[in-house]
C-alpha atoms as a PDB file:
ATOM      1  CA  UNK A   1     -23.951 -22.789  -1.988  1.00  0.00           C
ATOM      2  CA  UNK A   2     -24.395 -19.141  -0.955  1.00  0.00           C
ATOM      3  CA  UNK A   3     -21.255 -17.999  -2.026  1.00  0.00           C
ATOM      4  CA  UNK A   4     -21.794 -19.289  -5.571  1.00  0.00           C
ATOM      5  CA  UNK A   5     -25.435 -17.282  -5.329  1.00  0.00           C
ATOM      6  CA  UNK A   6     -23.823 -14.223  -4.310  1.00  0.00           C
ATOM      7  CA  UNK A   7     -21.577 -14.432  -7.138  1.00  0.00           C
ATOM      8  CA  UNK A   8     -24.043 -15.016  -9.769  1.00  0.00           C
ATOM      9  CA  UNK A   9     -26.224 -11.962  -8.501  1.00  0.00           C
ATOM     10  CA  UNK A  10     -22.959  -9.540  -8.409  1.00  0.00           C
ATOM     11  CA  UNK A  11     -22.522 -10.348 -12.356  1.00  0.00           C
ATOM     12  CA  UNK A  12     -25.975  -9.557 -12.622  1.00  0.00           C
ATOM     13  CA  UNK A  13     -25.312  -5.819 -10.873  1.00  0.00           C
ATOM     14  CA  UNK A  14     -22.118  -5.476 -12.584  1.00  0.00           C
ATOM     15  CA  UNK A  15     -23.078  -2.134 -13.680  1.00  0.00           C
ATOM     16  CA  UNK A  16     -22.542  -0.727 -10.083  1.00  0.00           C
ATOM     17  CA  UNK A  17     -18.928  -0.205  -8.748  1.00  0.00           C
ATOM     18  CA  UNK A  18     -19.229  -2.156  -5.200  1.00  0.00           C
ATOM     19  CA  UNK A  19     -20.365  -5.080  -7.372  1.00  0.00           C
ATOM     20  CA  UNK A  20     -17.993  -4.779  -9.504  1.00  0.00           C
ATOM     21  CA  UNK A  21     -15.112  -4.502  -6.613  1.00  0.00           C
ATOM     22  CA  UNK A  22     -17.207  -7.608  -4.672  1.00  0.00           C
ATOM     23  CA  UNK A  23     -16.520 -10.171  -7.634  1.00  0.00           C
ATOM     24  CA  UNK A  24     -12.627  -8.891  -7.633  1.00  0.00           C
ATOM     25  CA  UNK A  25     -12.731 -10.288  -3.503  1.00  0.00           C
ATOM     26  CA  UNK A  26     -14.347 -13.439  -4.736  1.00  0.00           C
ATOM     27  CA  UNK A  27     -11.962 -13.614  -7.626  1.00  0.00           C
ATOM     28  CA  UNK A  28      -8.833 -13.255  -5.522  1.00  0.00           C
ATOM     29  CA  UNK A  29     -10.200 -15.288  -2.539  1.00  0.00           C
ATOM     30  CA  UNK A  30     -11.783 -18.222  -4.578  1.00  0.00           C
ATOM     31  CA  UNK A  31     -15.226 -17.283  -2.643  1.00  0.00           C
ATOM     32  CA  UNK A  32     -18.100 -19.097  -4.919  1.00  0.00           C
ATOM     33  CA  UNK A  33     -15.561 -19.209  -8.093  1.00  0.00           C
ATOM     34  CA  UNK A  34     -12.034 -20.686  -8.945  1.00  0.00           C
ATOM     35  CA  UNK A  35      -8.955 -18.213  -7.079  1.00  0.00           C
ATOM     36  CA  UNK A  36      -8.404 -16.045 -10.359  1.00  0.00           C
ATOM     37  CA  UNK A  37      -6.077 -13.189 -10.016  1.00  0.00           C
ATOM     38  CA  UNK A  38      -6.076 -11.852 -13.337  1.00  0.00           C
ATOM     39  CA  UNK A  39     -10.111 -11.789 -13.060  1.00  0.00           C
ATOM     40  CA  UNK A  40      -9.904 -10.175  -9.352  1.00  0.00           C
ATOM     41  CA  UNK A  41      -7.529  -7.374 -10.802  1.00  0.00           C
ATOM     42  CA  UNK A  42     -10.188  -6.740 -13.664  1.00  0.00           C
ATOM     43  CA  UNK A  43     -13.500  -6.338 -11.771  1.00  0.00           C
ATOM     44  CA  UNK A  44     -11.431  -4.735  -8.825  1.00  0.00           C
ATOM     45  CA  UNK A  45     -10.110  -1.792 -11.963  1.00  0.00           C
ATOM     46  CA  UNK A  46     -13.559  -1.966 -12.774  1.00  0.00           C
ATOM     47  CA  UNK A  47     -15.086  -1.142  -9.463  1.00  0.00           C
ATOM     48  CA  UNK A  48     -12.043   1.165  -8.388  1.00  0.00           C
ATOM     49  CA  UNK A  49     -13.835   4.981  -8.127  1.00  0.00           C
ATOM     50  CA  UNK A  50     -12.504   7.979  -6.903  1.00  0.00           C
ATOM     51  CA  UNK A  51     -14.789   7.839  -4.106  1.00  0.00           C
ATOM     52  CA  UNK A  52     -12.562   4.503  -2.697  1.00  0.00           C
ATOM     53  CA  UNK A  53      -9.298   5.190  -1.763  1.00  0.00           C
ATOM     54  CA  UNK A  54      -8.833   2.482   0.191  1.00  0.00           C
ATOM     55  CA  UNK A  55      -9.419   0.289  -3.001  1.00  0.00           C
ATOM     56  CA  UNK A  56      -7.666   2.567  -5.340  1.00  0.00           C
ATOM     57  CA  UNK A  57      -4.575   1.722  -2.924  1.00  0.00           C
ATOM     58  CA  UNK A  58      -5.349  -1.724  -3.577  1.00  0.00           C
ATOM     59  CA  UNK A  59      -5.779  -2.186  -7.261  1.00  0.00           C
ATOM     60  CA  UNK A  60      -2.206   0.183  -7.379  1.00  0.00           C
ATOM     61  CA  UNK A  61      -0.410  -3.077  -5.501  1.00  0.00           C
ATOM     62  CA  UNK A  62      -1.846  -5.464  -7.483  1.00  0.00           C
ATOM     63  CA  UNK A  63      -0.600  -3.126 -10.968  1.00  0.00           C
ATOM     64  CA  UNK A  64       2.646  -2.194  -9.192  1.00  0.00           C
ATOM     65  CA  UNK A  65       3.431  -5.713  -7.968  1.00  0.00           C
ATOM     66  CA  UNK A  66       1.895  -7.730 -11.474  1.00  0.00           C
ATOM     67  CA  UNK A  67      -0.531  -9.564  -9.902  1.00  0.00           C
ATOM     68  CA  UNK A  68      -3.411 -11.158 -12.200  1.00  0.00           C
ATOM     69  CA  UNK A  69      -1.131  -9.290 -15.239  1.00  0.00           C
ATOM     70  CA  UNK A  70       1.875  -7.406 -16.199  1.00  0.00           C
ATOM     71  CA  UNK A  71       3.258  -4.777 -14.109  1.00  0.00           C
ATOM     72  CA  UNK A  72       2.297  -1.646 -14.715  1.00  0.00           C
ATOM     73  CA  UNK A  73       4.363   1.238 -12.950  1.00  0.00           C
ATOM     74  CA  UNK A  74       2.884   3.998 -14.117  1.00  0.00           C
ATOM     75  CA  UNK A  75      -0.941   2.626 -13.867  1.00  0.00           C
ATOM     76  CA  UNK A  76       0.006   2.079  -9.837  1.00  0.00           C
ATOM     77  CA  UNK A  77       1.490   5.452  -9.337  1.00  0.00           C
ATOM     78  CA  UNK A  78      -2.262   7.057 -10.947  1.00  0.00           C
ATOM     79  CA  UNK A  79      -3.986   5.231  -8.386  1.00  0.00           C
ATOM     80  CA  UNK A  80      -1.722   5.929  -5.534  1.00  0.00           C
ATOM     81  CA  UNK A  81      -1.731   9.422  -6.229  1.00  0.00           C
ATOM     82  CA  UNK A  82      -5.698   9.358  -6.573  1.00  0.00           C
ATOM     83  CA  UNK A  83      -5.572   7.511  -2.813  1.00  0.00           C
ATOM     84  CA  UNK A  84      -3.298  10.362  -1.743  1.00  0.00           C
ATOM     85  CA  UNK A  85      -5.644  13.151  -3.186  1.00  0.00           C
ATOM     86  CA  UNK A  86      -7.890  11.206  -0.476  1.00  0.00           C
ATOM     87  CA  UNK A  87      -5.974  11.821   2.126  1.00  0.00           C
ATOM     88  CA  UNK A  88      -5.106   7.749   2.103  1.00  0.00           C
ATOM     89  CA  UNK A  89      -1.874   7.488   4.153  1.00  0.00           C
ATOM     90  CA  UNK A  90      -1.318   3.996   1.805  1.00  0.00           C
ATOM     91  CA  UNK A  91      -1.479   6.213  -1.109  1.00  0.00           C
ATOM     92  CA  UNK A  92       0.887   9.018  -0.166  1.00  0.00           C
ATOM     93  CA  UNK A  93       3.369   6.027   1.128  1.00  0.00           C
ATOM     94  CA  UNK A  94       3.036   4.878  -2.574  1.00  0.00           C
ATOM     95  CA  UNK A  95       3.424   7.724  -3.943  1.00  0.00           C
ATOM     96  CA  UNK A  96       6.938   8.000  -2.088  1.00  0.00           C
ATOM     97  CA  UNK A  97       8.150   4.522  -2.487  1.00  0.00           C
ATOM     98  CA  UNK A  98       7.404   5.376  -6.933  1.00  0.00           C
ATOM     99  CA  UNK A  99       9.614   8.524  -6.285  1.00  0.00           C
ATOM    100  CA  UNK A 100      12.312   6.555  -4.305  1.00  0.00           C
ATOM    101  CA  UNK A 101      12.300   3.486  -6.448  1.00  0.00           C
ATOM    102  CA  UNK A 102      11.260   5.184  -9.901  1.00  0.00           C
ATOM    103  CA  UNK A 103       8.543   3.353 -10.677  1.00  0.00           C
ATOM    104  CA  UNK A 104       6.584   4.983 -12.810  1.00  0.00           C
ATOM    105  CA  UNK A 105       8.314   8.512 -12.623  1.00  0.00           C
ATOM    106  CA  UNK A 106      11.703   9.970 -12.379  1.00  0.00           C
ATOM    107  CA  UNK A 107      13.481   9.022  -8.792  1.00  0.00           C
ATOM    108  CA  UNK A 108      13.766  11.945  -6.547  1.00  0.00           C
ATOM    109  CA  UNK A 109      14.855  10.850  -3.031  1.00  0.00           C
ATOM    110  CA  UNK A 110      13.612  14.270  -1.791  1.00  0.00           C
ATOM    111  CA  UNK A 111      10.485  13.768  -2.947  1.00  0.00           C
ATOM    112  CA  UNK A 112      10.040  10.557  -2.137  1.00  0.00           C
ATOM    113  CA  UNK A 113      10.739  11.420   1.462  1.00  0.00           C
ATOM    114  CA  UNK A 114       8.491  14.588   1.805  1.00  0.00           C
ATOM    115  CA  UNK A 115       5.623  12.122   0.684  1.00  0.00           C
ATOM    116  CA  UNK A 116       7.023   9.549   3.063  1.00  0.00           C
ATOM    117  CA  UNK A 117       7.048  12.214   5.883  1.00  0.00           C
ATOM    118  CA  UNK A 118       3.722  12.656   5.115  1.00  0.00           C
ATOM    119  CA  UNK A 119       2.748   9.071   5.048  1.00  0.00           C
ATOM    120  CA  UNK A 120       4.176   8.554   8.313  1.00  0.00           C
ATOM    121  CA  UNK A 121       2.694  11.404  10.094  1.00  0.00           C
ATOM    122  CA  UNK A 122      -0.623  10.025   9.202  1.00  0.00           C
ATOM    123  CA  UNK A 123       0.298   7.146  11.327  1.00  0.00           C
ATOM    124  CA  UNK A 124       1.579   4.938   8.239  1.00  0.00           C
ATOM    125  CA  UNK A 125       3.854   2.308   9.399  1.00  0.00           C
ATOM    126  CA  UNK A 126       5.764   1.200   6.242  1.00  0.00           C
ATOM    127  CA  UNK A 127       6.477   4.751   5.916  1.00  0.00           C
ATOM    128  CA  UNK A 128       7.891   5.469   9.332  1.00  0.00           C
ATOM    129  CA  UNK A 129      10.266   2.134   8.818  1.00  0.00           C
ATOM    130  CA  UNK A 130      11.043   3.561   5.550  1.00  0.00           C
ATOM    131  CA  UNK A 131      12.197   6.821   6.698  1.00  0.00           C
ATOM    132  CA  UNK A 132      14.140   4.923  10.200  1.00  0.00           C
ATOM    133  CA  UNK A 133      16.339   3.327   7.446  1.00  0.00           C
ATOM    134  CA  UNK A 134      17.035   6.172   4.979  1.00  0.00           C
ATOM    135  CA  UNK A 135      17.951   8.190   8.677  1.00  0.00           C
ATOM    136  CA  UNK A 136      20.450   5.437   8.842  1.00  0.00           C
ATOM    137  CA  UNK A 137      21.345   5.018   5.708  1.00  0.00           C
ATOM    138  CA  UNK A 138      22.341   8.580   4.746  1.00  0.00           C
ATOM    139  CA  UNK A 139      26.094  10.284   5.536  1.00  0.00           C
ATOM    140  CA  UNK A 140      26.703  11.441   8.139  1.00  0.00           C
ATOM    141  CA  UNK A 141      23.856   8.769   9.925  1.00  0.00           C
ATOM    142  CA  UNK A 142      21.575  10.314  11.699  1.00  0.00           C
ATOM    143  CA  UNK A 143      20.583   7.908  14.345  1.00  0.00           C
ATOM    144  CA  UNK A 144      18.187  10.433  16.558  1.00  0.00           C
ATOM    145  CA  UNK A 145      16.206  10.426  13.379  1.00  0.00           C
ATOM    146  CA  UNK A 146      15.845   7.057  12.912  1.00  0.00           C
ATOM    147  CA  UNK A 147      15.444   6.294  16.589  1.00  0.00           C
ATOM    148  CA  UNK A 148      12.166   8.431  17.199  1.00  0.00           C
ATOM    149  CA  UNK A 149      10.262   6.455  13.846  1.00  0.00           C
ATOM    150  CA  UNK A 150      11.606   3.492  15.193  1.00  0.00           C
ATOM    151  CA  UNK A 151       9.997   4.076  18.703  1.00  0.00           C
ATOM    152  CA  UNK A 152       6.690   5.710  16.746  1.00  0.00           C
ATOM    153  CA  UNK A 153       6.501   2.612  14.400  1.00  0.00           C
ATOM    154  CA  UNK A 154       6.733   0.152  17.749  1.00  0.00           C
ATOM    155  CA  UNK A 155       4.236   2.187  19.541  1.00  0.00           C
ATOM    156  CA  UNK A 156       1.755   2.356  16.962  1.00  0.00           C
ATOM    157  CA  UNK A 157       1.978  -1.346  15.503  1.00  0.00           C
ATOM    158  CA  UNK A 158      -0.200  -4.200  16.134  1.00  0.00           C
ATOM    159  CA  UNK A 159       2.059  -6.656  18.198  1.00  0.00           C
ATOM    160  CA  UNK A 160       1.398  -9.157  14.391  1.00  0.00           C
ATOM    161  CA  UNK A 161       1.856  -6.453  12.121  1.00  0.00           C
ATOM    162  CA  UNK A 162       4.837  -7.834   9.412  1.00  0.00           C
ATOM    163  CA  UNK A 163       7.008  -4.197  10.561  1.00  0.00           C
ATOM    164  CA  UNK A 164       6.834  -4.635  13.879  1.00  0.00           C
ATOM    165  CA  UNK A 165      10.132  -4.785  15.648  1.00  0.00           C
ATOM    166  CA  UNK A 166       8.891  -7.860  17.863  1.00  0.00           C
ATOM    167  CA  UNK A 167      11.090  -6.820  20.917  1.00  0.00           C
ATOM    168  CA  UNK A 168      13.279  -3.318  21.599  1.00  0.00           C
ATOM    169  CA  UNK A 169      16.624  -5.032  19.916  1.00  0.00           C
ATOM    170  CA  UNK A 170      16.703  -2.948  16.896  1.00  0.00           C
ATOM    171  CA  UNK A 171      15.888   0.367  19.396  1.00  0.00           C
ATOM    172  CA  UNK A 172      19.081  -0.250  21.455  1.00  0.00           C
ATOM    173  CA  UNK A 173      21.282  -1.260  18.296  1.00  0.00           C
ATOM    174  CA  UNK A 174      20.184   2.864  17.192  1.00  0.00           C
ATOM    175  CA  UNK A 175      20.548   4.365  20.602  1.00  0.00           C
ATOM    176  CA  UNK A 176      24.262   3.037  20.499  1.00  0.00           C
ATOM    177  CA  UNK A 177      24.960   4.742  17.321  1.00  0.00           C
END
């Protein structure tokens, strides 16, 4: 079977990153080997370079949620930041959610919503969703605020994406505020 081929020539090149990082994708999709999470987190840390973002952002996930091992906080907010220092809008949204939720550092809300802010002008759409709520959420409301990411996040999100809004309900419950 190819995929079992493939596999047994990325051990062979294990030495170099992207092989490293394409065992971690057959590790966590079962592709040629048994689904392994604890093995796709390995070879993915193994492969993760600064010269990936994208996969930095990745491998932070995995650490921050415990997938394929223990959680590790602080591990997933080195990563993040890395991503971020790559201009990785997945990155600097990590790095805001670890401010706002203390993981792996001290919370700040301010912080955590400058790096948001950031996230979010770079088009990412946790991040605008993220700041929509804490608009709401603070005292006095501010419902402007949380309209216009609202009507960003709609705008800019695949119709499947898990944040989109589906339909303009939860933009009419803000106008009314």
């Amino acid at each position: 079977d190819g995929d079992r081929e493939a596999v047994a020539l990325l051990r062979q090149a294990r030495l170099y990153r992207q092989a490293s990082t394409g065992l971690g994708y057959a590790y966590e999709l079962g592709r040629g080997v048994e689904k392994d999470a604890t093995e796709a987190r390995r070879f993915y840390t193994e492969g993760t370079g600064p010269e990936d973002p994208a996969m930095a952002v990745h491998v932070a996930r995995m650490l921050r949620d415990g997938v394929g091992g223990p959680k590790d906080p602080a591990g997933a907010l080195r990563l993040f930041r890395r991503a971020a220092a790559g201009n990785n809008a997945d990155g600097i949204a990590g790095v805001g959610f670890a401010y706002l939720d203390g993981s792996g550092v001290a919370i700040e809300r301010t912080k955590g919503l400058a790096w948001l802010n950031a996230a979010a002008d770079s088009g990412q759409l946790e991040a605008m969703a993220a700041l929509a709520r804490a608009a709401l959420d603070q005292r006095p409301a501010d419902p402007r605020t949380a309209y216009r990411w609202l009507a960003l996040l709609v705008r800019r999100a695949p119709p499947d994406h898990p944040g989109q809004m589906g339909d303009s309900r939860q933009l009419t419950a803000v106008r009314r505020c």
